[in-house]
N, C-alpha and C. Protein backbone atom coordinates (compact mmCIF):
# COMPACT_ATOMS: atom_id res chain seq x y z
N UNK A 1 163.53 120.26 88.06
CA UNK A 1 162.20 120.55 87.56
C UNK A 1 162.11 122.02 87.19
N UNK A 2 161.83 122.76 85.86
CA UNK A 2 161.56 124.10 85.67
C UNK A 2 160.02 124.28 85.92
N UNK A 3 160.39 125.62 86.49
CA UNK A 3 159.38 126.45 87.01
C UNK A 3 158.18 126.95 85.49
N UNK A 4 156.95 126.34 85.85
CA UNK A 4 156.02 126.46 84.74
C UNK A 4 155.10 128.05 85.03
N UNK A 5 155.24 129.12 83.81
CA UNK A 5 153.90 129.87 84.13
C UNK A 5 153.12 129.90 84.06
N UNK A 6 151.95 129.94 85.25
CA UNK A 6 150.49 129.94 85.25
C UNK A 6 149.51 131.12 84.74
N UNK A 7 150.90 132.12 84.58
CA UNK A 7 150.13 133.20 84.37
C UNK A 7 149.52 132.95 82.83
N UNK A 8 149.68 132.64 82.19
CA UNK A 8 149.40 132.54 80.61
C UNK A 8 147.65 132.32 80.58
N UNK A 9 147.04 133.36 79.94
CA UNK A 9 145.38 132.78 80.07
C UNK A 9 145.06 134.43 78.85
N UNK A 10 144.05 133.25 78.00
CA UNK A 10 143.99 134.03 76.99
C UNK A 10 141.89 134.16 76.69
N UNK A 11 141.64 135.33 76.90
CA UNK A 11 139.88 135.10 77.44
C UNK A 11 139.37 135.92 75.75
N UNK A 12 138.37 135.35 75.48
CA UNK A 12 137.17 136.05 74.66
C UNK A 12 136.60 136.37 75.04
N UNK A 13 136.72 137.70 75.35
CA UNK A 13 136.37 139.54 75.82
C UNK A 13 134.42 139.15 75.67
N UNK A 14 134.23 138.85 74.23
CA UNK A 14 133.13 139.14 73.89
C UNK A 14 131.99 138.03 74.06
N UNK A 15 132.59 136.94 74.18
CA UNK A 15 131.83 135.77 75.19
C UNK A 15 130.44 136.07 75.65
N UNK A 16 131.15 136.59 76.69
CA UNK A 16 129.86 136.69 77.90
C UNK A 16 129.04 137.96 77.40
N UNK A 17 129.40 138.62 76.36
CA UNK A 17 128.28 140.19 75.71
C UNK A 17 127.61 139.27 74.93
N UNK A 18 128.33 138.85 74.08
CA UNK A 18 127.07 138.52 73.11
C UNK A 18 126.64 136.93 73.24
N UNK A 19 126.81 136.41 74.36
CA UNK A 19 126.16 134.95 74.36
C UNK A 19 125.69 134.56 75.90
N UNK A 20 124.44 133.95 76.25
CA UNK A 20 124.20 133.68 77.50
C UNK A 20 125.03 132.49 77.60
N UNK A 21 126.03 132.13 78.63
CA UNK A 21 126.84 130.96 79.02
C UNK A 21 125.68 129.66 79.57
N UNK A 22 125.72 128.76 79.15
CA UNK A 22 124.11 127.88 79.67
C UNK A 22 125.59 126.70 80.72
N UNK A 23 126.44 126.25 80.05
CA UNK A 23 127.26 125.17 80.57
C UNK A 23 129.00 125.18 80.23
N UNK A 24 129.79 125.59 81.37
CA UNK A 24 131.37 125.34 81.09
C UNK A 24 131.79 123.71 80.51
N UNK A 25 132.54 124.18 79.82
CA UNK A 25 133.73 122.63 79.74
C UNK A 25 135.18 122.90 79.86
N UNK A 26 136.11 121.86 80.33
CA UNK A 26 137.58 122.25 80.08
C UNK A 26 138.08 121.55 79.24
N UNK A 27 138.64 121.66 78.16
CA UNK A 27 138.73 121.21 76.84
C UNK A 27 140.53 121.23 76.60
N UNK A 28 140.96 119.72 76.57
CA UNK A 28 142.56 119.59 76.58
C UNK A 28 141.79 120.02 74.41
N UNK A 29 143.94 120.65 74.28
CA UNK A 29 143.75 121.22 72.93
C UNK A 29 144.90 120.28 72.32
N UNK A 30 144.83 119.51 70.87
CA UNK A 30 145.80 118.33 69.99
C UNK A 30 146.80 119.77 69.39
N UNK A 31 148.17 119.78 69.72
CA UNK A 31 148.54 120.72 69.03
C UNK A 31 149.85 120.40 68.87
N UNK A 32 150.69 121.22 67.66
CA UNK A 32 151.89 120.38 67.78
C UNK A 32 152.89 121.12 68.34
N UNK A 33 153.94 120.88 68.65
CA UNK A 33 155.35 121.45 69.39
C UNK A 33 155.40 122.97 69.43
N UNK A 34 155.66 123.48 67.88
CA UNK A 34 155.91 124.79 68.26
C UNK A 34 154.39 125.75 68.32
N UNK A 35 153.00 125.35 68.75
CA UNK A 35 152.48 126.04 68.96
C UNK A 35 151.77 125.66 70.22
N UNK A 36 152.45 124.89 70.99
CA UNK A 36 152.30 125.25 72.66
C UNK A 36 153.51 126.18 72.79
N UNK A 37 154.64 126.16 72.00
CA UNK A 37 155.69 127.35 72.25
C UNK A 37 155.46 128.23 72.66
N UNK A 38 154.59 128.70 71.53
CA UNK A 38 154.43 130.19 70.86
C UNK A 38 153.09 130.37 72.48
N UNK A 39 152.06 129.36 72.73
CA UNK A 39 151.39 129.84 73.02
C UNK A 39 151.72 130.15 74.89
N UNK A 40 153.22 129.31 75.05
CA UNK A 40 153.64 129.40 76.52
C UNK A 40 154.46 131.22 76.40
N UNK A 41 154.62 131.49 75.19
CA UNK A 41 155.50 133.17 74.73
C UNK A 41 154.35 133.89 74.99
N UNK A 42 152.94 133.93 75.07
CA UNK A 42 152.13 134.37 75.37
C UNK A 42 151.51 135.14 73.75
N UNK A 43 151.35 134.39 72.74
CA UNK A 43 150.96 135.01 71.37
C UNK A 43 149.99 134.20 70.79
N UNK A 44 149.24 134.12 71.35
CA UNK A 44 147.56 133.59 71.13
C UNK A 44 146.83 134.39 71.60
N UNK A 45 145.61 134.49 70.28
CA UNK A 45 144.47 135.02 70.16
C UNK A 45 143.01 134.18 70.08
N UNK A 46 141.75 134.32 70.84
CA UNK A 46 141.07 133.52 70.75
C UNK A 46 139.82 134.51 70.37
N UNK A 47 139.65 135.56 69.98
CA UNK A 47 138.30 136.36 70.23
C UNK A 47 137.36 136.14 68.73
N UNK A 48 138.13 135.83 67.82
CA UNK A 48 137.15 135.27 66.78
C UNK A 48 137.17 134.08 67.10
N UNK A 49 137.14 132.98 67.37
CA UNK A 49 137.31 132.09 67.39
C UNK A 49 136.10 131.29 67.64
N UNK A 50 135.03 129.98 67.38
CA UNK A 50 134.37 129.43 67.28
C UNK A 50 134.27 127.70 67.51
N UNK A 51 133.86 126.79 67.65
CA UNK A 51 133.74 125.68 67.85
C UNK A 51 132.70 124.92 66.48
N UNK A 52 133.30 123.77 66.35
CA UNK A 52 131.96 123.24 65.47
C UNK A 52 132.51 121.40 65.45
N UNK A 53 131.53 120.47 64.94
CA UNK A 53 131.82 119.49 64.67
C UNK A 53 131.98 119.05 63.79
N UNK A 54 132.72 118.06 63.27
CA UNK A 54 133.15 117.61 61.98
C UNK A 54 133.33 116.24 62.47
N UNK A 55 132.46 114.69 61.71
CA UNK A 55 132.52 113.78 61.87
C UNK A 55 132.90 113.29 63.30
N UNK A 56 131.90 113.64 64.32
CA UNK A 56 131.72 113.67 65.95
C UNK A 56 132.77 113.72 66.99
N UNK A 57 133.73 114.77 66.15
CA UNK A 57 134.64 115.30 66.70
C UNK A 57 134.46 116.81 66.76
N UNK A 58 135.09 117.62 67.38
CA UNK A 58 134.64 119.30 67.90
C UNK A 58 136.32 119.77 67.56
N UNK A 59 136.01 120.55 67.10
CA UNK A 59 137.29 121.39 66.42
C UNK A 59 137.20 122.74 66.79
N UNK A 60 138.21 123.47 66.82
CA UNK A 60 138.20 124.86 67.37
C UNK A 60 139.09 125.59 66.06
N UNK A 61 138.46 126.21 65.74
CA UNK A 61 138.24 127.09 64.28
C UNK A 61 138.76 128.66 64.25
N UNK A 62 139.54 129.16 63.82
CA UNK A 62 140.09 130.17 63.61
C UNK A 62 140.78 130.98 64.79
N UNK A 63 140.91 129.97 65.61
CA UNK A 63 141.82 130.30 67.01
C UNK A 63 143.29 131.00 66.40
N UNK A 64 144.06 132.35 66.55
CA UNK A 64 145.56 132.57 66.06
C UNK A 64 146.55 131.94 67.07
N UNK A 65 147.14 131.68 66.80
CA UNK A 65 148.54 130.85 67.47
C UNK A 65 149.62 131.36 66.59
N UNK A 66 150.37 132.31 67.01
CA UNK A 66 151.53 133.20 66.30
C UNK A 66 152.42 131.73 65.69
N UNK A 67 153.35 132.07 64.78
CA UNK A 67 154.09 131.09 64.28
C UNK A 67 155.40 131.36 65.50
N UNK A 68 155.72 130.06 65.54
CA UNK A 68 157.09 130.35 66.98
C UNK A 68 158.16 131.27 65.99
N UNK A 69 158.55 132.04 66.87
CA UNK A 69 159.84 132.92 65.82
C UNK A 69 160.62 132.29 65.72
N UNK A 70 161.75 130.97 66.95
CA UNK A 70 162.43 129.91 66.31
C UNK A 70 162.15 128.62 65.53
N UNK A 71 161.04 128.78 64.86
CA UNK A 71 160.80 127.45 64.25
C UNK A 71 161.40 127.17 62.91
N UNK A 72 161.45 126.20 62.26
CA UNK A 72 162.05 126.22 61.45
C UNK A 72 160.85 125.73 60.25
N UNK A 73 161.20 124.92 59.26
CA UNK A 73 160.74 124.29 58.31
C UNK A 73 159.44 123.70 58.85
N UNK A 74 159.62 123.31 59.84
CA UNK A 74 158.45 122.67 61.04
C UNK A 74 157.38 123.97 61.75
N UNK A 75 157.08 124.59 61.26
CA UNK A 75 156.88 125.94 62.07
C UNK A 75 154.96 125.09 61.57
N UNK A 76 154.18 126.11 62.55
CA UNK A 76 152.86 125.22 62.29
C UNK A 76 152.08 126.92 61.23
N UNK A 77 151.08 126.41 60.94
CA UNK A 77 149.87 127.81 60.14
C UNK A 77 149.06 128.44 61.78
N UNK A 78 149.59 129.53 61.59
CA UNK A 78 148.63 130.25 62.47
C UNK A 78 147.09 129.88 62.86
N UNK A 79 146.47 130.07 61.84
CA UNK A 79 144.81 129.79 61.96
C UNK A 79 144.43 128.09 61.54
N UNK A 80 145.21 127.21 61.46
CA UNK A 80 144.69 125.84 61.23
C UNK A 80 143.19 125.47 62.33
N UNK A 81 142.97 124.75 61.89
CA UNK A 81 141.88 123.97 62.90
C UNK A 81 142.20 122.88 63.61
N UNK A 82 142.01 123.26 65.33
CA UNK A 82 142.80 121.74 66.41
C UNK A 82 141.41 121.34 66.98
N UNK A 83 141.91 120.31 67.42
CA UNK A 83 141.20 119.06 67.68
C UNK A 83 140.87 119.68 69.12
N UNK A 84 139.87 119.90 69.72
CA UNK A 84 139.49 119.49 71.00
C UNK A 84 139.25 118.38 71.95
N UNK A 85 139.97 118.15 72.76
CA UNK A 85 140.18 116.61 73.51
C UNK A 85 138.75 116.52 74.60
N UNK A 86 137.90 115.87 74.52
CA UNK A 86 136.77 115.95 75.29
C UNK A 86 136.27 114.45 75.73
N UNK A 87 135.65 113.83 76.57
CA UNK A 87 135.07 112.68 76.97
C UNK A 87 134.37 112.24 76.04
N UNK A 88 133.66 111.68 75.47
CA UNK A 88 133.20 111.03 74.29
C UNK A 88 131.58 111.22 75.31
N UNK A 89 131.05 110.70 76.20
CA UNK A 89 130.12 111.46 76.66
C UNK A 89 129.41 112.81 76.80
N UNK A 90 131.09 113.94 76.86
CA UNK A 90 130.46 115.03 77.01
C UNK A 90 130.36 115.48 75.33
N UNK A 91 131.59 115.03 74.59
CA UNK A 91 131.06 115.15 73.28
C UNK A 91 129.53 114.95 72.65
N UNK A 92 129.36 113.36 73.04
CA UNK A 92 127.82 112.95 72.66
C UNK A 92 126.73 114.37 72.72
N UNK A 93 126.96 114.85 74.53
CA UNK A 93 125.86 115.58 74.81
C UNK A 93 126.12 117.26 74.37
N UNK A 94 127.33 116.99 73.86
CA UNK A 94 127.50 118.61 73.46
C UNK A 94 126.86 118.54 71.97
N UNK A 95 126.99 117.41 70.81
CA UNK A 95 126.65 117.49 70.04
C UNK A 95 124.61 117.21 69.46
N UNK A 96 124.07 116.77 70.83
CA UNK A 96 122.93 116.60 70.49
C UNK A 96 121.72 117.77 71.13
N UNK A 97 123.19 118.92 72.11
CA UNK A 97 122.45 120.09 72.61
C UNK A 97 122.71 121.13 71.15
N UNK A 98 123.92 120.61 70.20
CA UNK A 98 124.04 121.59 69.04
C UNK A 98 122.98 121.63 68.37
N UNK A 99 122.47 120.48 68.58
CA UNK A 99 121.63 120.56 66.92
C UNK A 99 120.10 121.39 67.61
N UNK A 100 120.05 121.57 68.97
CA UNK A 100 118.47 122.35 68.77
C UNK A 100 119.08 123.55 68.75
N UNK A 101 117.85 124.24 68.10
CA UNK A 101 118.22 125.87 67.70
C UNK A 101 118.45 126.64 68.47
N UNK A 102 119.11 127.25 68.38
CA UNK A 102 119.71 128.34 68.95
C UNK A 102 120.96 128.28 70.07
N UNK A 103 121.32 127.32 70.25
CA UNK A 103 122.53 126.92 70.54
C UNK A 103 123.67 126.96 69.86
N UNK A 104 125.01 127.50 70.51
CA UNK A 104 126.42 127.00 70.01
C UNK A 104 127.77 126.50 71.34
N UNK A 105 128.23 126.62 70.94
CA UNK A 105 129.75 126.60 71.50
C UNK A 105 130.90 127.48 71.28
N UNK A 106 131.03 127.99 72.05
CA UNK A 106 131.67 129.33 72.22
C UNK A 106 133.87 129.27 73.14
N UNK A 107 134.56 129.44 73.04
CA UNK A 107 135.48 129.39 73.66
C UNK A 107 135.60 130.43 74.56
N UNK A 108 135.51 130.57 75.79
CA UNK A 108 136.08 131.42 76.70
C UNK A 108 137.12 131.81 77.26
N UNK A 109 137.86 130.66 77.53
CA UNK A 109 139.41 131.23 78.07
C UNK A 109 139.84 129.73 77.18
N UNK A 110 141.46 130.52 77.07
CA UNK A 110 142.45 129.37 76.77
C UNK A 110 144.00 129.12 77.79
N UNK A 111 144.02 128.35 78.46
CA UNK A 111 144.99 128.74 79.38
C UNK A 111 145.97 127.87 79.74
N UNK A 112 147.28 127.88 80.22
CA UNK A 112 148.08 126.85 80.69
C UNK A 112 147.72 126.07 82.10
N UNK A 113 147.88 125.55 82.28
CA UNK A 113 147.50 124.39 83.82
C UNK A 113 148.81 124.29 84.60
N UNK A 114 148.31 123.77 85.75
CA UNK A 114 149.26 123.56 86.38
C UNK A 114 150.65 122.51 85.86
N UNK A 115 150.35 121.92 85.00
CA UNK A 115 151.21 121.00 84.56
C UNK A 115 151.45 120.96 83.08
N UNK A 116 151.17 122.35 82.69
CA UNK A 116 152.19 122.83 81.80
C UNK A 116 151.15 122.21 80.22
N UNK A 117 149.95 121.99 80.68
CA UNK A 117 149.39 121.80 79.36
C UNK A 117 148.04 122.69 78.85
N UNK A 118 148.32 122.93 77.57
CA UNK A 118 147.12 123.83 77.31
C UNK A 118 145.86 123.39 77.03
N UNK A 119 144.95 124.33 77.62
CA UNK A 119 143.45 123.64 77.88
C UNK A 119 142.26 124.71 77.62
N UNK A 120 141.35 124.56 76.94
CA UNK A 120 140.35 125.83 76.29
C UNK A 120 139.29 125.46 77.16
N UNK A 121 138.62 126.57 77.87
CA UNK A 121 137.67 126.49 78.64
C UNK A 121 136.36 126.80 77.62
N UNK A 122 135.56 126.14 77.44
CA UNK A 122 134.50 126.07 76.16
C UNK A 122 133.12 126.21 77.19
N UNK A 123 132.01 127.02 76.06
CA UNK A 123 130.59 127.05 77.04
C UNK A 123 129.72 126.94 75.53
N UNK A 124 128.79 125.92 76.46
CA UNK A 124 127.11 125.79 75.89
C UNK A 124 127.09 127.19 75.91
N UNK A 125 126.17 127.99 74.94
CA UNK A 125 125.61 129.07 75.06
C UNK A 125 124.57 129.62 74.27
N UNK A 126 123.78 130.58 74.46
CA UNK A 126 122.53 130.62 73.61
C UNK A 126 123.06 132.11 73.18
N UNK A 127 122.62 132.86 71.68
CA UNK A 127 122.81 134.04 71.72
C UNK A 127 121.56 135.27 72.32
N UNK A 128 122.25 136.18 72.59
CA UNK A 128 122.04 137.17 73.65
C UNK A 128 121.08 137.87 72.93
N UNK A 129 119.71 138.46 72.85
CA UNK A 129 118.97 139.52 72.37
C UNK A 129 119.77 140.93 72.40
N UNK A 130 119.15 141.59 71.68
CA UNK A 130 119.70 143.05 71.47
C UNK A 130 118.87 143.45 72.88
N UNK A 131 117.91 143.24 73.59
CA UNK A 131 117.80 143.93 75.20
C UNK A 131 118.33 143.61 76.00
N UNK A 132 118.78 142.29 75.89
CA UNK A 132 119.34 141.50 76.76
C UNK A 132 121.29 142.30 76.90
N UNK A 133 121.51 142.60 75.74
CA UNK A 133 122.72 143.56 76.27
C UNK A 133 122.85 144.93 76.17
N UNK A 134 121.52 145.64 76.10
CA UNK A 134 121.61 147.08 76.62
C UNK A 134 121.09 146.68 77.96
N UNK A 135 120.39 145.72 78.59
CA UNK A 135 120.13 145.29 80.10
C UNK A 135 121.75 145.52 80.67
N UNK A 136 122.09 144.37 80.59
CA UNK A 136 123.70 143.91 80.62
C UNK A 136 124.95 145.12 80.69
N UNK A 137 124.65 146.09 79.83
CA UNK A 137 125.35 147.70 79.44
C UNK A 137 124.89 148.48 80.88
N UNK A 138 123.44 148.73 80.65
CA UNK A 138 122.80 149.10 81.59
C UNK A 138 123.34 149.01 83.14
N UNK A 139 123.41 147.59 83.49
CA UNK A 139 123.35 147.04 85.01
C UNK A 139 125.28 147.53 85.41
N UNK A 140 126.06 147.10 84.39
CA UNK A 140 127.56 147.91 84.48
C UNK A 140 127.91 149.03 85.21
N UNK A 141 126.57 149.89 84.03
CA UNK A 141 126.88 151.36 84.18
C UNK A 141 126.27 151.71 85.67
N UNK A 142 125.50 151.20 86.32
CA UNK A 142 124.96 151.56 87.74
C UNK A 142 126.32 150.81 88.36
N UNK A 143 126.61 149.74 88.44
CA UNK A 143 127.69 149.47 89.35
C UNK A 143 128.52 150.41 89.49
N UNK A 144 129.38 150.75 87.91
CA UNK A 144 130.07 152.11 88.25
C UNK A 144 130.32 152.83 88.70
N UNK A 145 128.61 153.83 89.01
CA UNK A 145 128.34 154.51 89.08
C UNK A 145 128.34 154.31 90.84
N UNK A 146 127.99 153.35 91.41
CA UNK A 146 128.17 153.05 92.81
C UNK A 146 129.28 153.27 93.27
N UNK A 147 130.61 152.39 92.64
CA UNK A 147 131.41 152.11 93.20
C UNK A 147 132.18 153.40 93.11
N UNK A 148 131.98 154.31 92.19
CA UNK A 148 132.29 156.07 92.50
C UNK A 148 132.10 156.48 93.41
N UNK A 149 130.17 156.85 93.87
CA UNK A 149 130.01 157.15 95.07
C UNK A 149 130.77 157.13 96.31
N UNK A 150 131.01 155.50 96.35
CA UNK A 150 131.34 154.62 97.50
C UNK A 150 132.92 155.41 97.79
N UNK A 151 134.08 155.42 96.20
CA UNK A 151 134.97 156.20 96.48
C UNK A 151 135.17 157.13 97.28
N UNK A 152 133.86 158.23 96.55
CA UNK A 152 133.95 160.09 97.03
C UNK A 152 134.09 159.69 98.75
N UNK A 153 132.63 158.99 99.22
CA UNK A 153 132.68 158.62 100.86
C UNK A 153 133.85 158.62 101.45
């Protein structure tokens, strides 16, 4: 049996700034051979990246997935659009929380599992007011500013 790494986990930084998280999902990803490769080499990017539906299926949209450097003729497109694997329930309810306003779907982490398969951690989310993240900036900068103090002590 080879030894699988867990370390592999790929997060959108900007997630949690510019969107309130309302609900997680763990989201298996349809992908082909050489871009679980590339993405076990650790060369995936998720920070533009977006969710949407297309004929009541949820697709994950401009996710990068480096081309594997040994691939051949078979090698996959970096930015294609993959299929998100989801319950047909949680689909239903993800797609009928899309349609009221001000809602989306956002990707947060993308990561390997214990058993060696890749899986996108996806959130309900509402977007964030412009106070709502100088609040957010704000509340940081006092932690900081504590955990200095706490140092000097």
């Amino acid at each position: 049996m080879r030894q699988l790494n867990n370390n592999i986990r790929f997060s959108n930084k900007k997630a949690h700034f510019l969107y309130e998280i309302i609900e997680t999902f763990n989201a298996g990803i349809q992908l082909l051979g050489t871009e679980i490769k590339s993405i076990r080499n650790g060369k995936a990017n998720i920070n533009d990246t977006y969710c949407l539906f297309e004929k009541g299926e949820l697709y994950l949209r401009n996710a990068y997935i480096a081309e594997y450097e040994y691939g051949t003729h078979y090698n996959h497109t970096p930015r294609s659009d993959r299929k998100l694997l989801l319950k047909r329930r949680e689909l239903n309810r993800l797609e009928k929380k899309i349609k009221e306003k001000g809602y989306t779907i956002v990707p947060i982490t993308m990561y390997i599992n214990e058993k060696g398969l890749a899986k996108v951690s996806i959130g309900l989310a509402r977007g964030k007011k412009l106070y709502d993240k100088r609040e957010d900036i704000k509340r940081k900068d006092t932690e900081r500013e504590m955990d200095r103090m706490n140092k000097i002590r």
